[in-house]
C-alpha atoms as a PDB file:
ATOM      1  CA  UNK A   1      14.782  -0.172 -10.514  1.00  0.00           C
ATOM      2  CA  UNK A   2      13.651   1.704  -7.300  1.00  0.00           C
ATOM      3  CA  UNK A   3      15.116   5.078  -7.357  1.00  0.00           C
ATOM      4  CA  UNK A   4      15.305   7.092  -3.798  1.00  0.00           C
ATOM      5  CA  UNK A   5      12.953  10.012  -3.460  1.00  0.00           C
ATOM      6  CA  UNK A   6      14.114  13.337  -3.285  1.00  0.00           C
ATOM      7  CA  UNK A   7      13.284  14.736   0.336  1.00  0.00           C
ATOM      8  CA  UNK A   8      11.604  17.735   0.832  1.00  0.00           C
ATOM      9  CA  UNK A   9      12.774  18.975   4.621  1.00  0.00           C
ATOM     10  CA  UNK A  10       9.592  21.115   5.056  1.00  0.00           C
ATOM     11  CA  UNK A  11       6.570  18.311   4.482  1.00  0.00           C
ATOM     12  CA  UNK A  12       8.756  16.127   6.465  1.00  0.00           C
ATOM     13  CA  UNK A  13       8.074  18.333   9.447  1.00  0.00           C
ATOM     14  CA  UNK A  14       4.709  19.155   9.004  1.00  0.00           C
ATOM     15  CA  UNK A  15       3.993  16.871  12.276  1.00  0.00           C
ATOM     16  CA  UNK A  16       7.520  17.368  13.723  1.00  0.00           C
ATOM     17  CA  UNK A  17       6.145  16.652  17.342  1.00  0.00           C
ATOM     18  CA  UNK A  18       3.895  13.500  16.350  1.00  0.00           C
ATOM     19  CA  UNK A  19       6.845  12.259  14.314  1.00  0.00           C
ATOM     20  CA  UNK A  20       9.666  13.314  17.551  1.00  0.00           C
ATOM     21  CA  UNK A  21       7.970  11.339  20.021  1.00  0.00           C
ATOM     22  CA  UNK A  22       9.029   8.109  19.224  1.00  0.00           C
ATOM     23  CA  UNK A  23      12.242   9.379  18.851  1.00  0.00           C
ATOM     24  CA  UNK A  24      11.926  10.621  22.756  1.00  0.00           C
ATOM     25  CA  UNK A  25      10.839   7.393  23.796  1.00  0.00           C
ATOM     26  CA  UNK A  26      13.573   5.370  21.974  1.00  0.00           C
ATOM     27  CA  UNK A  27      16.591   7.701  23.616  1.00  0.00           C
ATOM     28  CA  UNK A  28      14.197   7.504  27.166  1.00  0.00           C
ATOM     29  CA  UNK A  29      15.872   3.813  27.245  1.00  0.00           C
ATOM     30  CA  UNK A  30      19.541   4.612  26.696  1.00  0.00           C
ATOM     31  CA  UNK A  31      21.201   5.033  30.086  1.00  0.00           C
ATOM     32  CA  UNK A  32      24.492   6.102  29.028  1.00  0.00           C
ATOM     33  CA  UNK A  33      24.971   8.407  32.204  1.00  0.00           C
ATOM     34  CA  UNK A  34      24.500   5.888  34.632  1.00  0.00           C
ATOM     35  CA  UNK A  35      27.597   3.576  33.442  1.00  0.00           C
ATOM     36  CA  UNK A  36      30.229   6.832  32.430  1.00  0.00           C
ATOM     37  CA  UNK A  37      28.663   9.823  34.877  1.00  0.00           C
ATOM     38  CA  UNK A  38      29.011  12.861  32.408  1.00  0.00           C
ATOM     39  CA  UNK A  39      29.019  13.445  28.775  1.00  0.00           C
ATOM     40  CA  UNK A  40      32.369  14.942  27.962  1.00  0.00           C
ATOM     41  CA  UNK A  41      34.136  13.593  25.360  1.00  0.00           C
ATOM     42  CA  UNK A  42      31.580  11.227  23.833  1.00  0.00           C
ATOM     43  CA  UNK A  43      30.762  10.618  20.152  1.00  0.00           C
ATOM     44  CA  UNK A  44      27.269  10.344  19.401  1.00  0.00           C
ATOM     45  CA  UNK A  45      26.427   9.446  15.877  1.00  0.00           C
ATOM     46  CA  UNK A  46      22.731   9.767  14.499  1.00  0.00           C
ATOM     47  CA  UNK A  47      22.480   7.372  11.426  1.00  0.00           C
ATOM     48  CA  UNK A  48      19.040   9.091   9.114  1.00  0.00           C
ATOM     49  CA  UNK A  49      19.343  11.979  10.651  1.00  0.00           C
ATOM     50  CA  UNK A  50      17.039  14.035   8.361  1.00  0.00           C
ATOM     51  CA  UNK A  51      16.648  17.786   8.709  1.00  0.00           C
ATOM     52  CA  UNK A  52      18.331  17.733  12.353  1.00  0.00           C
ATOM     53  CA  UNK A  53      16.268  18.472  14.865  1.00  0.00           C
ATOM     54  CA  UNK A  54      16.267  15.541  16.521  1.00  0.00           C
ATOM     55  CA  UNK A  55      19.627  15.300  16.234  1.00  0.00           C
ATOM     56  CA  UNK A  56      20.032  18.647  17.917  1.00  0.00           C
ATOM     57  CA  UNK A  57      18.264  17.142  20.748  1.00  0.00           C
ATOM     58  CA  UNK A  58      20.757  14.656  21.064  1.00  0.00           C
ATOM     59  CA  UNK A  59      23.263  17.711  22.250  1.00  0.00           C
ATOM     60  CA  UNK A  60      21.012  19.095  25.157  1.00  0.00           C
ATOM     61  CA  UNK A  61      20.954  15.297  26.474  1.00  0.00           C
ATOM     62  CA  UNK A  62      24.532  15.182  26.131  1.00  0.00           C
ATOM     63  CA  UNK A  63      25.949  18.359  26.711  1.00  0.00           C
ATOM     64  CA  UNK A  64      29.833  17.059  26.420  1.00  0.00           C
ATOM     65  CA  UNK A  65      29.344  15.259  23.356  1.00  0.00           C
ATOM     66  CA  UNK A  66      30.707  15.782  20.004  1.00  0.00           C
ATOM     67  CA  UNK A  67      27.259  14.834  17.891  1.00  0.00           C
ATOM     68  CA  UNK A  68      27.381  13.735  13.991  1.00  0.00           C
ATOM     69  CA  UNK A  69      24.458  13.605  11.813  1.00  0.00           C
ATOM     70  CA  UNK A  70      24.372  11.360   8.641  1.00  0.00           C
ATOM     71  CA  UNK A  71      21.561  10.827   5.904  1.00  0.00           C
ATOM     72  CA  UNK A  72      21.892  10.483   2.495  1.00  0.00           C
ATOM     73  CA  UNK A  73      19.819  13.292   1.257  1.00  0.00           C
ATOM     74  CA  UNK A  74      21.792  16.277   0.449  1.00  0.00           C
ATOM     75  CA  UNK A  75      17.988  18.584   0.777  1.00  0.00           C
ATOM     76  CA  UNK A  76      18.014  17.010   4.713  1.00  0.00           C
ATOM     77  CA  UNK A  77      21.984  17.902   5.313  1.00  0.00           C
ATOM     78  CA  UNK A  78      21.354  21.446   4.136  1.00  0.00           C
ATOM     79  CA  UNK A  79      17.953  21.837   5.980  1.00  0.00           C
ATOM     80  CA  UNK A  80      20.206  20.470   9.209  1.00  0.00           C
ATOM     81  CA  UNK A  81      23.389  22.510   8.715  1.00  0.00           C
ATOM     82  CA  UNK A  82      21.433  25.755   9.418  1.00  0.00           C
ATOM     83  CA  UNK A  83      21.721  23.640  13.245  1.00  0.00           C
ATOM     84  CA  UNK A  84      25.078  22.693  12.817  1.00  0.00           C
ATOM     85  CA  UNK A  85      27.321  23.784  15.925  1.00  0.00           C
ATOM     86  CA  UNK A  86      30.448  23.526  17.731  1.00  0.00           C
ATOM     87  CA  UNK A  87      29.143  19.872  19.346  1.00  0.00           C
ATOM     88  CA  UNK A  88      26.921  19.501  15.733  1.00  0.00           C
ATOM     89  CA  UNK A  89      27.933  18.338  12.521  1.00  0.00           C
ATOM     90  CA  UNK A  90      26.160  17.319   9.471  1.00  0.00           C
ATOM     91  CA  UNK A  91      27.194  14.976   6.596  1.00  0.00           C
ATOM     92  CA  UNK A  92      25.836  13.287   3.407  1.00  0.00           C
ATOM     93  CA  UNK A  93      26.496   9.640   4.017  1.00  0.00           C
ATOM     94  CA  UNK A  94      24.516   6.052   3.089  1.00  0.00           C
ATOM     95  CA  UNK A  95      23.738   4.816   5.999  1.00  0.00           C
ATOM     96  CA  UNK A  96      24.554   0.967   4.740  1.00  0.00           C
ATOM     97  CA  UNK A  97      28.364   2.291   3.300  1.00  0.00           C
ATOM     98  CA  UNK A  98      28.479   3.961   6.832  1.00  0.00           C
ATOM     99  CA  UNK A  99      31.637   2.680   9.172  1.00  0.00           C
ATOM    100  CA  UNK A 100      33.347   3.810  12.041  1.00  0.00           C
ATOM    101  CA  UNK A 101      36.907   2.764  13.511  1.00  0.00           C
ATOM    102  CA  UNK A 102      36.448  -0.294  15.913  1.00  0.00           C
ATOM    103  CA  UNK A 103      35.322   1.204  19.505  1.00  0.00           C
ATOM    104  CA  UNK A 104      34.890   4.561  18.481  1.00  0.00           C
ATOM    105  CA  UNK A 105      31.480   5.336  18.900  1.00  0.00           C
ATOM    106  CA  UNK A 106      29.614   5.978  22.662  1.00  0.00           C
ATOM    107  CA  UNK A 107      25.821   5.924  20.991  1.00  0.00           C
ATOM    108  CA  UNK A 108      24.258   5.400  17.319  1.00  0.00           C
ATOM    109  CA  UNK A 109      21.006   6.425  16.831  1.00  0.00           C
ATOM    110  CA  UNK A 110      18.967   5.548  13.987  1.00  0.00           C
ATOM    111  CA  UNK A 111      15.336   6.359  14.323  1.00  0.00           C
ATOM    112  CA  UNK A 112      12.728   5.958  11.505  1.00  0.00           C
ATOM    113  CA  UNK A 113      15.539   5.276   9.030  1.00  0.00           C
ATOM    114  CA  UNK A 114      16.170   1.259   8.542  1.00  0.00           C
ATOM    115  CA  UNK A 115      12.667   0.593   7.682  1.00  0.00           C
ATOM    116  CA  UNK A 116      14.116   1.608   4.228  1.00  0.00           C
ATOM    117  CA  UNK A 117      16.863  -0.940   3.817  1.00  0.00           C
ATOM    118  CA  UNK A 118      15.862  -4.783   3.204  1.00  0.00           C
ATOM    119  CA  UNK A 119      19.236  -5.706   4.591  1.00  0.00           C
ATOM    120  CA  UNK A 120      18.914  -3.834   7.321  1.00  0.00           C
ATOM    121  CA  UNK A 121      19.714  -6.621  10.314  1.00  0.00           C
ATOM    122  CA  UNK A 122      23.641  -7.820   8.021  1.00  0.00           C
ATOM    123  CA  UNK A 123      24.352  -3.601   8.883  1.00  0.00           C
ATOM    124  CA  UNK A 124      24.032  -4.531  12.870  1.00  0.00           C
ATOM    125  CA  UNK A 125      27.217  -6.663  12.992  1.00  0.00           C
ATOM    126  CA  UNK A 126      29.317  -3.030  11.933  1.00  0.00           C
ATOM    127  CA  UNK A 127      27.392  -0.945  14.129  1.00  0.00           C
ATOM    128  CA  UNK A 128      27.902  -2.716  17.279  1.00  0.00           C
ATOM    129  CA  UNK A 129      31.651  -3.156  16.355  1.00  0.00           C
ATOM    130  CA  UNK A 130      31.878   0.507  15.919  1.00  0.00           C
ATOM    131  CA  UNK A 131      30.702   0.931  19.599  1.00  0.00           C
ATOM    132  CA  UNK A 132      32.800   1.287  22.384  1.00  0.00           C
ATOM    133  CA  UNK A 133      33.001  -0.975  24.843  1.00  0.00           C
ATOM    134  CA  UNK A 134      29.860  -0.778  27.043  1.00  0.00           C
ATOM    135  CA  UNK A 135      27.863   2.010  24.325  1.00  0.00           C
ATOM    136  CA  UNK A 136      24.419   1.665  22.913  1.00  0.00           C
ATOM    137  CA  UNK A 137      22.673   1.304  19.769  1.00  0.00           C
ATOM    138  CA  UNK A 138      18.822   2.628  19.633  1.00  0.00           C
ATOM    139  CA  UNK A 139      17.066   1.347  16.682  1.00  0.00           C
ATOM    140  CA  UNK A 140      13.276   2.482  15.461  1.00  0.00           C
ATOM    141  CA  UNK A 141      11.491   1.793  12.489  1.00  0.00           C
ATOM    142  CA  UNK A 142       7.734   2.261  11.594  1.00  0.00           C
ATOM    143  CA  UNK A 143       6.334  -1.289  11.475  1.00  0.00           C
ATOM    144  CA  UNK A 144       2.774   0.250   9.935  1.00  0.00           C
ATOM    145  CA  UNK A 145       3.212  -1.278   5.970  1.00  0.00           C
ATOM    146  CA  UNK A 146      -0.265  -3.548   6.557  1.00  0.00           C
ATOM    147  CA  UNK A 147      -2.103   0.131   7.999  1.00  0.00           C
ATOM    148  CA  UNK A 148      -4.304   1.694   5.196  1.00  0.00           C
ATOM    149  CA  UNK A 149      -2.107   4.237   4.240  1.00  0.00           C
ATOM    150  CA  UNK A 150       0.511   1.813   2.543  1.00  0.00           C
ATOM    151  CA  UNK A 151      -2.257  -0.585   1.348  1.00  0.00           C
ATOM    152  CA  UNK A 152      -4.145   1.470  -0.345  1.00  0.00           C
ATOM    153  CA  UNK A 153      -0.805   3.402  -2.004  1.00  0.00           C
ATOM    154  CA  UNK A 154       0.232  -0.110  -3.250  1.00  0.00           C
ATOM    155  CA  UNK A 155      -3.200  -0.925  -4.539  1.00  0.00           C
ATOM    156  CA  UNK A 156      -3.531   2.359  -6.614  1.00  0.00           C
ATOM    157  CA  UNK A 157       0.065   2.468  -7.735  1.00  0.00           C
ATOM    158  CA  UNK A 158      -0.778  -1.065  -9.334  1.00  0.00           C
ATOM    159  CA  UNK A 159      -3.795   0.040 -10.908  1.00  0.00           C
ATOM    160  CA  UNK A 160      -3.895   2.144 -14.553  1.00  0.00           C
ATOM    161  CA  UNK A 161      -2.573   4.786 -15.854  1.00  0.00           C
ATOM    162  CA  UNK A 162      -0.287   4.676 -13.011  1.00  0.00           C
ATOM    163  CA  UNK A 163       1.487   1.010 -12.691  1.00  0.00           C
ATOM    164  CA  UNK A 164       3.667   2.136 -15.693  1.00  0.00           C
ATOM    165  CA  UNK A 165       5.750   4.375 -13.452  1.00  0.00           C
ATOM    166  CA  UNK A 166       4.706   3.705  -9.756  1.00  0.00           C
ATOM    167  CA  UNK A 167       3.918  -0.172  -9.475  1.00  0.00           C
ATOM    168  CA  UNK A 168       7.817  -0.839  -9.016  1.00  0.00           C
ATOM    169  CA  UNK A 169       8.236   1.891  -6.002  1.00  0.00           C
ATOM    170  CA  UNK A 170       5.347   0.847  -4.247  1.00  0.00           C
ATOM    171  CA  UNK A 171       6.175  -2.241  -2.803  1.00  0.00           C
ATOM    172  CA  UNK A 172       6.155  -3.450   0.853  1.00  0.00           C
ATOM    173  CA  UNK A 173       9.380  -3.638   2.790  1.00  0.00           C
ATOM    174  CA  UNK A 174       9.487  -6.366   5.500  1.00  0.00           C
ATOM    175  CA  UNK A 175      10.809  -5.335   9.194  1.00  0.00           C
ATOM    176  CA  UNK A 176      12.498  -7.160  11.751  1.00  0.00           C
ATOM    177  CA  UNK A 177      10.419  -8.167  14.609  1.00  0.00           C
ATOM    178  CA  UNK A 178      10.992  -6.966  18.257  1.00  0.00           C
ATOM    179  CA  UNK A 179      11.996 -11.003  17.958  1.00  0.00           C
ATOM    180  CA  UNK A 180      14.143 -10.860  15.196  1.00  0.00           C
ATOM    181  CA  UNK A 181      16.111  -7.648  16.717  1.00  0.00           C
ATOM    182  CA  UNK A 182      16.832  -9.783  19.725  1.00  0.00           C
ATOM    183  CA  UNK A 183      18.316 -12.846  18.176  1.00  0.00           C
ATOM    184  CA  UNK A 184      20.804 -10.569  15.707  1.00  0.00           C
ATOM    185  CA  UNK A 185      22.039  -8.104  18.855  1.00  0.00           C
ATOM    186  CA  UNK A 186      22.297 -10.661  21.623  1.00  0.00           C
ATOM    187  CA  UNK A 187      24.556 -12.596  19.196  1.00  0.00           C
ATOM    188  CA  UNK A 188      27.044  -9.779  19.052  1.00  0.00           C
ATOM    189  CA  UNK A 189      27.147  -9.633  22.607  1.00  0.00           C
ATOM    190  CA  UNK A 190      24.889  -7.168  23.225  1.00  0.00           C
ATOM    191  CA  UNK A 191      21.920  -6.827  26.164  1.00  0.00           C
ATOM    192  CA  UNK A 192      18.975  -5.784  24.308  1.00  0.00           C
ATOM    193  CA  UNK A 193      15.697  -4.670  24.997  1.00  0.00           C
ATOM    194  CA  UNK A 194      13.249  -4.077  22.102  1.00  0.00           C
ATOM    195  CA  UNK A 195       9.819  -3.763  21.878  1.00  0.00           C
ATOM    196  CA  UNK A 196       6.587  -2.569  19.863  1.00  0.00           C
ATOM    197  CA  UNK A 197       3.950   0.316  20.199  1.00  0.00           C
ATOM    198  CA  UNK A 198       1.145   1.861  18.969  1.00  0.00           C
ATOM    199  CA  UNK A 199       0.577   5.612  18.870  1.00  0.00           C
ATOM    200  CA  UNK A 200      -3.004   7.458  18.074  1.00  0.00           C
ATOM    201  CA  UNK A 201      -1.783  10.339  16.062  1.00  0.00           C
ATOM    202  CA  UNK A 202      -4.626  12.806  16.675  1.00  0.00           C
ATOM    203  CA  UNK A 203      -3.234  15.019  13.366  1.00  0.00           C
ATOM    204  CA  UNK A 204      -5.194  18.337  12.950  1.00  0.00           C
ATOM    205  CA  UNK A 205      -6.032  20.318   9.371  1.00  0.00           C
ATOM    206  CA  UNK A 206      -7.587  18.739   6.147  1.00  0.00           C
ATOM    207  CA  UNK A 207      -6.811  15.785   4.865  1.00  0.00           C
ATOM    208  CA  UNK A 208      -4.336  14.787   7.378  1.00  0.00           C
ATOM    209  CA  UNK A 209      -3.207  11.497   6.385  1.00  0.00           C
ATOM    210  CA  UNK A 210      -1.930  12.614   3.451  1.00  0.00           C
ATOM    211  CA  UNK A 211      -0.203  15.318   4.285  1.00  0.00           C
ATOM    212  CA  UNK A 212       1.380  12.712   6.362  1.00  0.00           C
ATOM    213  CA  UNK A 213       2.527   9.903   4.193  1.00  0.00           C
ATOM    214  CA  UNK A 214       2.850  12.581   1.562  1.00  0.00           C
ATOM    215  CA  UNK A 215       6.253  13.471   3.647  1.00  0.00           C
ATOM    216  CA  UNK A 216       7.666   9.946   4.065  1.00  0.00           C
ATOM    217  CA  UNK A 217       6.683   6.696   2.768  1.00  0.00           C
ATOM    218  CA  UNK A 218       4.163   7.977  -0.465  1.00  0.00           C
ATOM    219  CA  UNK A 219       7.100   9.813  -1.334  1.00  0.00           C
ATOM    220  CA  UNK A 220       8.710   7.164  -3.798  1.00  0.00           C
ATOM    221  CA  UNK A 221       5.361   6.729  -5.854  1.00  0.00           C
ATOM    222  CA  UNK A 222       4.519  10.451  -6.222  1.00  0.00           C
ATOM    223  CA  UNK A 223       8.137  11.437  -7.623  1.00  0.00           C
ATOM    224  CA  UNK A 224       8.058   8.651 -10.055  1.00  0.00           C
ATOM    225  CA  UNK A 225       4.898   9.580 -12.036  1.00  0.00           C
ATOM    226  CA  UNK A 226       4.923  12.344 -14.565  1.00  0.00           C
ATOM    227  CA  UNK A 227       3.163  15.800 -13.710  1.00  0.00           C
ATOM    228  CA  UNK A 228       0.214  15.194 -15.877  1.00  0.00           C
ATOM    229  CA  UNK A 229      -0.691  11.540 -13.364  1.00  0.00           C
ATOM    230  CA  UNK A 230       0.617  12.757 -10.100  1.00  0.00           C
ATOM    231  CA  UNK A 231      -1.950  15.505  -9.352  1.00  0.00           C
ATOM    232  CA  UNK A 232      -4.902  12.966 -10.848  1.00  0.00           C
ATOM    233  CA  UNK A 233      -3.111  10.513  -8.096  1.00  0.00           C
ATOM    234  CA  UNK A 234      -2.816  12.410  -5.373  1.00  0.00           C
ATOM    235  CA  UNK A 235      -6.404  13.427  -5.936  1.00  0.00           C
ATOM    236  CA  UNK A 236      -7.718   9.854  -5.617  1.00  0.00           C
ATOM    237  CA  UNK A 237      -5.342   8.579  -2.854  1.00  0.00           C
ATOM    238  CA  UNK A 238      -6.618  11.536  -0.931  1.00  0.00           C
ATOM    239  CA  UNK A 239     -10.120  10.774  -1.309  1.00  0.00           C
ATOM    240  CA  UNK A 240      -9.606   7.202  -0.386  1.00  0.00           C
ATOM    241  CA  UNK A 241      -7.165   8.171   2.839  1.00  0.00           C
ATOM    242  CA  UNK A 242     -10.134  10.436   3.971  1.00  0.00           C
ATOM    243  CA  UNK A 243     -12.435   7.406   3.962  1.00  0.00           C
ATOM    244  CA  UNK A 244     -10.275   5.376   5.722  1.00  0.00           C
ATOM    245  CA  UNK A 245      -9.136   8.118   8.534  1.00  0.00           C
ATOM    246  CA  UNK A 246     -12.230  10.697   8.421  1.00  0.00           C
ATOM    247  CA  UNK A 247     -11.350  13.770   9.568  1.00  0.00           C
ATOM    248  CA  UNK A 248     -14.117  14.449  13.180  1.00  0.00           C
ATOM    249  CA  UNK A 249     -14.096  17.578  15.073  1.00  0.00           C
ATOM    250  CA  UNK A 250     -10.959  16.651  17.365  1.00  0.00           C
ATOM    251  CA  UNK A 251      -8.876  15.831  14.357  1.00  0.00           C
ATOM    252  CA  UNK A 252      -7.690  12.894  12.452  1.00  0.00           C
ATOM    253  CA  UNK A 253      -7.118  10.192  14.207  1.00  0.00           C
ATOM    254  CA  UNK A 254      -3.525   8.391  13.009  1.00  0.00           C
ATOM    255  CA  UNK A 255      -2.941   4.544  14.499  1.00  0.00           C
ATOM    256  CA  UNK A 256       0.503   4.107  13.543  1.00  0.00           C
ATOM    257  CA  UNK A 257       2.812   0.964  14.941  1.00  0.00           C
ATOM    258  CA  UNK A 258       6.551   1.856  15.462  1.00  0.00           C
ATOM    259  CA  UNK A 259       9.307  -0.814  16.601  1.00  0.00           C
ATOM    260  CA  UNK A 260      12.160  -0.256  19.098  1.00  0.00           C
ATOM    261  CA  UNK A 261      15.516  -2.019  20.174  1.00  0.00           C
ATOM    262  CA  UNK A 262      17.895  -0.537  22.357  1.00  0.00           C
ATOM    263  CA  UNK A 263      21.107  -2.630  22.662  1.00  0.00           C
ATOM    264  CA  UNK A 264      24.212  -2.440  24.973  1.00  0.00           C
ATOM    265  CA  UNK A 265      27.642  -3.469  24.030  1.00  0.00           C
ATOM    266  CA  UNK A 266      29.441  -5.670  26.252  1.00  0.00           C
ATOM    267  CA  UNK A 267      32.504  -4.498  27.830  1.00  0.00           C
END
């Protein structure tokens, strides 16, 4: 059985701005303001909120609104509560067992967080019934599982000594299309737009790549192998990351596809 990784707040945000841009981008396409003309009294609701800061962003573009974060890691929640704030509130919560009353909700945001949930396009039908009439859901996910990063983490995490403990949490989860996000929000009566990009993470310090994935998606395979294989693993993923992205004297350059959807309600 896959078990979830514990999250450790402080590797997460080891490239807080390369990992906060998409998260710009994504809330660049809601135009919330343009249909309601201020911000008080909305509910925003971030969905995978991590340690917060994003979130927290979420209050300086809506000044008005009451903002709730929700991810199911109590180490995130208490990393994010140190934001927590009149407007800001933080809560352990699975984002699949997550509901709302019916019309309740201005925005949900769920960046970087769905990737992780096969089932993730049955939760769309709730979230969009949760939003008000007219609000917006903004969807990303990181659409990279074919990059060298995961490939090579699946490949080594099926090889000895390690496939004992790590084969089972290294698999690869599929993601919705820009397509496939499309068809399931237009049928609940949403206008979507959705979309694909690819950033070139120039990451600086040693062994970059690593320090990357070692704060999201390696996560899974590292915590299930005992102390006496996980250094030994780490050691040889490292060594084949830094083939695959060699570190040059600008940095390490980091190709990594993200997908977007942005959908409106009806009203």
């Amino acid at each position: 059985m896959r078990k979830s990784p514990v999250w450790n707040p402080h590797q997460y945000n080891k490239y807080a701005a390369e990992r906060g841009r998409p998260f710009m981008d994504l809330l660049a396409q809601v135009h919330l303001e343009d249909s309601t003309g201020g911000s008080d009294g909305l509910l925003v609701v971030d969905l995978g909120c991590g340690p917060g800061n994003l979130t927290a962003s979420l209050v300086e573009r809506w000044p008005g609104a009451r903002v709730v974060g929700v991810d199911s890691s109590p180490q995130m929640i208490e990393a994010a509560q140190e934001l927590a704030g009149e407007r800001l509130s933080f809560e352990v919560g699975d984002v699949r067992e997550w509901s709302a009353a019916p019309e309740s909700v201005d925005v949900i945001v769920t960046n970087a967080t769905l990737h992780w949930i096969p089932e993730q396009l049955e939760l769309l039908p709730g979230f969009v019934r949760a939003l008000k009439p007219g609000g917006w859901l903004a969807i990303q996910i990181p659409g990279n599982g074919d990059a060298p990063s995961h490939a090579i983490l699946r490949e080594l995490a099926h090889t000895e000594p390690y496939a004992e403990y790590a084969a089972e949490q290294a698999f690869r989860a599929e993601v919705p299309s820009p397509a496939d996000y499309v068809a399931a929000l237009t049928a609940e009566g949403c206008t979507v737009d959705a979309w694909e990009t690819t950033y070139s993470h120039l990451l600086q310090g040693d062994n970059a790549v690593l320090e990357w994935v070692k704060g999201t998606g390696a996560r899974p395979v590292l915590q299930s192998l005992p102390d006496e294989l996980r250094a030994q693993f780490e050691a040889e993923y490292g060594a084949r990351l830094n083939e695959a992205y060699p570190q040059q004297e600008f940095g390490t350059l980091l190709p990594f596809r993200r997908i977007f959807a942005v959908a409106q309600k009806g009203n």
